[in-house]
Protein backbone atom coordinates (compact mmCIF):
# COMPACT_ATOMS: atom_id res chain seq x y z
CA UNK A 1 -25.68 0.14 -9.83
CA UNK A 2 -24.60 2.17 -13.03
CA UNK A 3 -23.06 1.39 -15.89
CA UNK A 4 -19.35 2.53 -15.87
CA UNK A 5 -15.64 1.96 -17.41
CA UNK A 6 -13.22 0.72 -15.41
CA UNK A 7 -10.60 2.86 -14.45
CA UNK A 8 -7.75 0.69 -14.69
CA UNK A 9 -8.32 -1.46 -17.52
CA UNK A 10 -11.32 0.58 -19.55
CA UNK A 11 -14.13 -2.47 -19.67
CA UNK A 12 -17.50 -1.71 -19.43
CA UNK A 13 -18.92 -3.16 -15.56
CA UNK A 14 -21.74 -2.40 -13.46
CA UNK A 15 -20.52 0.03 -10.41
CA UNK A 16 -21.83 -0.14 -6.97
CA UNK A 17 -19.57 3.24 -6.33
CA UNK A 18 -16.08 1.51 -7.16
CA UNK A 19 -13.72 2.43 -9.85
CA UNK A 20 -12.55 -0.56 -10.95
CA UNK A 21 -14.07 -3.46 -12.16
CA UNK A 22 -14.58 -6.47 -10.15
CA UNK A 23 -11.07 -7.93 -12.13
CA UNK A 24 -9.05 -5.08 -11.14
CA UNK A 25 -10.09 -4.76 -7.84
CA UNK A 26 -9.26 -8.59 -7.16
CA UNK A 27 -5.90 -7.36 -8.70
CA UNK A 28 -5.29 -4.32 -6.51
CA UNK A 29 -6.13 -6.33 -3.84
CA UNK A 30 -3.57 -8.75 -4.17
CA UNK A 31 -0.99 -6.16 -4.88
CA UNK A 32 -1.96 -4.81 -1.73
CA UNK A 33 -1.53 -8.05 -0.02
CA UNK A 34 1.66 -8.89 -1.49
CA UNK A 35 3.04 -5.00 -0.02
CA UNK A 36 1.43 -6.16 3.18
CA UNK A 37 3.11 -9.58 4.16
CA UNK A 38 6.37 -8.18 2.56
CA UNK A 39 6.22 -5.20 5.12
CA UNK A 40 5.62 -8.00 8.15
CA UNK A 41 9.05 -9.59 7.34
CA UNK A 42 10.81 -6.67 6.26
CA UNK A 43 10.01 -3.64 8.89
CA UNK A 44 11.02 -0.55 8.08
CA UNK A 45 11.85 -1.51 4.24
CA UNK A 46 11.46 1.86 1.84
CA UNK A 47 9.78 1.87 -1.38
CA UNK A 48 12.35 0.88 -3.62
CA UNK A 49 13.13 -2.16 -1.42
CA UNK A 50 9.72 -3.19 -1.18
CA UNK A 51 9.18 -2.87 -4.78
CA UNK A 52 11.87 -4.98 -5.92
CA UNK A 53 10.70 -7.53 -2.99
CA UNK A 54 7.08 -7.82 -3.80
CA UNK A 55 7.05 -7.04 -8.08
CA UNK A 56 4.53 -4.08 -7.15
CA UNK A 57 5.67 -0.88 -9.34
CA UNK A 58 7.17 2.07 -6.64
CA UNK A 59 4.15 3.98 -8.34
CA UNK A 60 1.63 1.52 -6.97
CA UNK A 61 3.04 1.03 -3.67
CA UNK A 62 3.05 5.58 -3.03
CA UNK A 63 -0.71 5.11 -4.38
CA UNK A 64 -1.24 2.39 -0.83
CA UNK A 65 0.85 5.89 1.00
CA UNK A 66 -1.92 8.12 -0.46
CA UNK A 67 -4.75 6.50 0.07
CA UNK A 68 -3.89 5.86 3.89
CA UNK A 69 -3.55 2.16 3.69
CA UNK A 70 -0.16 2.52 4.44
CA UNK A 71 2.44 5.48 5.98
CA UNK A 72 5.64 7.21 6.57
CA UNK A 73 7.86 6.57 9.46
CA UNK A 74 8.77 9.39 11.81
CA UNK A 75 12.15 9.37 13.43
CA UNK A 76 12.74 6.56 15.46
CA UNK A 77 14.59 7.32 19.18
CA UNK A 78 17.76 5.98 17.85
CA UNK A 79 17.35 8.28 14.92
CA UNK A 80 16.19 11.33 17.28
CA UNK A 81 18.74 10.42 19.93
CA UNK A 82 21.59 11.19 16.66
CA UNK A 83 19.91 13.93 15.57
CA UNK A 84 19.79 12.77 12.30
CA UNK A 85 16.72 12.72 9.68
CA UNK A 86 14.56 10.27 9.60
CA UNK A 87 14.01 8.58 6.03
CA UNK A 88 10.79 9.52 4.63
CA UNK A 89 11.15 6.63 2.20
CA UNK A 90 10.34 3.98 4.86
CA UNK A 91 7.09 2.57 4.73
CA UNK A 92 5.08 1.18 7.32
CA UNK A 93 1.74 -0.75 7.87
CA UNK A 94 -0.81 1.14 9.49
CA UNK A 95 -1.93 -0.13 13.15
CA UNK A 96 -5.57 0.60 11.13
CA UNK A 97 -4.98 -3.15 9.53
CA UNK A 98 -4.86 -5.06 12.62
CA UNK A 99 -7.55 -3.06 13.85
CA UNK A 100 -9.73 -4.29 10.65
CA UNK A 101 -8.53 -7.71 11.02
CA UNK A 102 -5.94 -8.22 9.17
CA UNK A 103 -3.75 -10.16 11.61
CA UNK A 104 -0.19 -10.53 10.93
């Protein structure tokens, strides 16, 4: 472990390889939680929705998109059936979080 400044808030904690200090990781955790159970009653919601459902800043929520906790919808059949685009706004969970055990 090695001394290092948090990313997120700037203290001073001892790193086992993470970024953020134990606080802020407890805190990005629960933001990610939050995004999580708001997803399993609102499939299919896009960022802005989810957002203003959950408190979590649209910045925050793209950050779950990049690091691949979360992702994109493709078209859906209706959606191909019509021929129109798809909304690449929608967010999704990742199948990757029941597979890790986080049951909905």
């Amino acid at each position: 472990m090695e001394p290092r400044n948090c990313q997120r808030c700037g203290r001073l904690f001892l790193s086992a390889g993470s970024v953020l200090c134990p606080s802020c990781l407890e805190a990005e955790e629960e933001g990610f939680e939050r995004v999580r159970l708001f997803l399993l009653e609102h499939p299919g919601a896009n960022i802005e929705q989810v957002s203003r459902g959950t408190g979590i800043p649209p910045e925050v929520v793209l950050r779950y998109l990049q690091q691949g906790r979360l992702q994109t919808a493709g078209k859906s059949r209706r959606e191909e059936s019509d021929e129109r685009p798809a909304d690449s706004s929608r967010v999704y969970l990742l199948d990757l979080l029941k597979e890790r055990g986080d049951d909905a």
